[in-house]
C-alpha atoms as a PDB file:
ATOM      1  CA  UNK A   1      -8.150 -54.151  -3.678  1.00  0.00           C
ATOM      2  CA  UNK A   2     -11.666 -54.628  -3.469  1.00  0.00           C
ATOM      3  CA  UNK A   3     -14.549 -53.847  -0.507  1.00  0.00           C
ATOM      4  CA  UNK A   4     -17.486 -56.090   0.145  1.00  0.00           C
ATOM      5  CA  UNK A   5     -20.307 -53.796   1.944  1.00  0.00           C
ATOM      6  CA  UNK A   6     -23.864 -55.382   1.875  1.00  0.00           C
ATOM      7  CA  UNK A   7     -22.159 -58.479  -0.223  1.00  0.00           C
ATOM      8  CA  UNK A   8     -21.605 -55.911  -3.013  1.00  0.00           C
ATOM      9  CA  UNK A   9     -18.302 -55.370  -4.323  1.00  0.00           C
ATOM     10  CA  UNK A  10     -16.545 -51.613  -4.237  1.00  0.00           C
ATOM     11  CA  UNK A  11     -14.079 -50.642  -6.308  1.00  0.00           C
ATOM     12  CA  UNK A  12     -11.724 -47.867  -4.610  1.00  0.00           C
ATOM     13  CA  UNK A  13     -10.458 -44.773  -6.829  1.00  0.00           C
ATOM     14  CA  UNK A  14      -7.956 -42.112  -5.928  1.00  0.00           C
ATOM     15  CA  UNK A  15     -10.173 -38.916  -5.118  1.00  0.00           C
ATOM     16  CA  UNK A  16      -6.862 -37.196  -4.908  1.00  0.00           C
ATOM     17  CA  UNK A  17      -6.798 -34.119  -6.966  1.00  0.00           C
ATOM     18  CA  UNK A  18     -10.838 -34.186  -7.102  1.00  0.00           C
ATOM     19  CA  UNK A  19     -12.645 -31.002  -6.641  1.00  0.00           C
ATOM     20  CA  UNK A  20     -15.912 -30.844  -5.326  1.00  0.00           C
ATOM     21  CA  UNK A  21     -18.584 -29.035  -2.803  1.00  0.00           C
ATOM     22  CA  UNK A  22     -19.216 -28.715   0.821  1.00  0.00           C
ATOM     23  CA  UNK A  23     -22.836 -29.119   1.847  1.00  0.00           C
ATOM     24  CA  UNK A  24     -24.890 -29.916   4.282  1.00  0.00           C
ATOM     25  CA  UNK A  25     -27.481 -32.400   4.391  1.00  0.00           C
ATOM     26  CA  UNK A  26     -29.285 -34.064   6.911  1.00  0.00           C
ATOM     27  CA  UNK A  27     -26.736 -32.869   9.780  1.00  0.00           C
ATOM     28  CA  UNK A  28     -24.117 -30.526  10.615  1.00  0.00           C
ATOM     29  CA  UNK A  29     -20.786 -30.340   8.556  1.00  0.00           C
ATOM     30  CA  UNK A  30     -17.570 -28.888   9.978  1.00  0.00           C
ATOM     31  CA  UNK A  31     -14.437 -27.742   8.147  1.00  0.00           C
ATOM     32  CA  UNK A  32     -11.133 -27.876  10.605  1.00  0.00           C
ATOM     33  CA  UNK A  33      -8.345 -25.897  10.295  1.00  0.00           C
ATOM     34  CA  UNK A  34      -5.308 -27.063  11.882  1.00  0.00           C
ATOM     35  CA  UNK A  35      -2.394 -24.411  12.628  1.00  0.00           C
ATOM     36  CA  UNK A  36       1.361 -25.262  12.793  1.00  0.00           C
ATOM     37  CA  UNK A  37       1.236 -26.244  16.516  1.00  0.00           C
ATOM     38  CA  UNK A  38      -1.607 -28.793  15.406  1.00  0.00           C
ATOM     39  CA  UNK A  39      -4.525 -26.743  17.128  1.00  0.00           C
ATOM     40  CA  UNK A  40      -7.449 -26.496  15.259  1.00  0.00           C
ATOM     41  CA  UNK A  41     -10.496 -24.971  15.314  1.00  0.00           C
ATOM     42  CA  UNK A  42     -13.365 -25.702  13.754  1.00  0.00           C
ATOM     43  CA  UNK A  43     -16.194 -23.572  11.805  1.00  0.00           C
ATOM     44  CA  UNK A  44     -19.142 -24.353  11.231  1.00  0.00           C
ATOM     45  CA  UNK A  45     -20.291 -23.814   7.631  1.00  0.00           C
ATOM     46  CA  UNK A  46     -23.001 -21.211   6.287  1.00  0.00           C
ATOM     47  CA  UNK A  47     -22.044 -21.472   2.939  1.00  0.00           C
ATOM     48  CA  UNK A  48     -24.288 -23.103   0.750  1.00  0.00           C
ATOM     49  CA  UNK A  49     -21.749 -24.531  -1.849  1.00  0.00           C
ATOM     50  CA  UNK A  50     -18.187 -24.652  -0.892  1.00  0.00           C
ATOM     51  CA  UNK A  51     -16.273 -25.449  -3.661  1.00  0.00           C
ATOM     52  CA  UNK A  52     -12.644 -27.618  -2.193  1.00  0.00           C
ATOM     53  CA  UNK A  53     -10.117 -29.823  -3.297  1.00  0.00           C
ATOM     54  CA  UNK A  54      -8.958 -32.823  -2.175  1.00  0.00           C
ATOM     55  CA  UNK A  55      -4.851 -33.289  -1.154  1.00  0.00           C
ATOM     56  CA  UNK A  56      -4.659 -36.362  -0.027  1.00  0.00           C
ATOM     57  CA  UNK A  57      -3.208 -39.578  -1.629  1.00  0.00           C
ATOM     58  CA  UNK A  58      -4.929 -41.462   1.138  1.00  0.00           C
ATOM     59  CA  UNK A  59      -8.291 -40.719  -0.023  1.00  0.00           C
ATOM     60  CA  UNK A  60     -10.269 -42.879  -1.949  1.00  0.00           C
ATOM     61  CA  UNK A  61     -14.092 -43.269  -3.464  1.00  0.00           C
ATOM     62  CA  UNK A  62     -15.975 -45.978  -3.046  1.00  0.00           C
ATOM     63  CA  UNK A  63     -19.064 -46.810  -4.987  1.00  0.00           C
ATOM     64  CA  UNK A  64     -21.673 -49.639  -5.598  1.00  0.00           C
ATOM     65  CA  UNK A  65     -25.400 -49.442  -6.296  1.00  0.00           C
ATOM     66  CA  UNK A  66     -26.585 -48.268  -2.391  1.00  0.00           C
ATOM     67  CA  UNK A  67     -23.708 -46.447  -1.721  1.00  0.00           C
ATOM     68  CA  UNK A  68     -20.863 -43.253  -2.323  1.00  0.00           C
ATOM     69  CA  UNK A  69     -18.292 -42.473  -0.201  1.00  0.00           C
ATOM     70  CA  UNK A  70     -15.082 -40.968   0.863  1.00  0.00           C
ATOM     71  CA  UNK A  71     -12.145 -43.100   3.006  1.00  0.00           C
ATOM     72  CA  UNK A  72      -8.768 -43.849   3.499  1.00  0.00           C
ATOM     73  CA  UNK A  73      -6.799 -45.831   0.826  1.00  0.00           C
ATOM     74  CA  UNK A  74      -7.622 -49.671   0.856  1.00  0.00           C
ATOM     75  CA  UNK A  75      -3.605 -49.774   2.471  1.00  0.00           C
ATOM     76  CA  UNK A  76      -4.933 -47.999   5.089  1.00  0.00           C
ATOM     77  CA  UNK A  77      -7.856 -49.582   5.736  1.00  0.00           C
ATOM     78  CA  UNK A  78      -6.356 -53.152   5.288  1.00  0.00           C
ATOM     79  CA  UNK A  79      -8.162 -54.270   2.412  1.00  0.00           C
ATOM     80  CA  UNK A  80      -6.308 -56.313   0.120  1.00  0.00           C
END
């Protein structure tokens, strides 16, 4: 369960349950709402710091020495 980007190895993590903030930098960050119909609309965000939380067992961290970020599971993805 492991990611090679740039020949560095990533170790996923469940960021299920993690709480963090909302903000933009270096381009334009949306937050969608989706109703019970699955419409959606989407707002564009003024707020400096929005604090959320993460429900999703399909999310995951990845991190190595050039980079952070937030994906689907390694299942998901197909990374064994």
């Amino acid at each position: 369960m492991f990611e090679k980007i740039w020949g560095q190895v990533m170790k996923p993590v469940s960021a299920n349950g993690a709480t963090g903030h909302l903000i933009p930098v270096m381009g334009k960050i949306m937050f969608r709402v989706y109703d019970q119909d699955h419409n959606f609309t989407d707002y564009d965000i003024h707020h400096a710091d929005l604090e959320v939380t993460i429900t999703d067992p399909d999310a995951f961290f990845y991190r190595d020495e050039f980079t952070d970020r937030l994906d689907h599971s390694p299942d998901t993805l197909g990374l064994k």
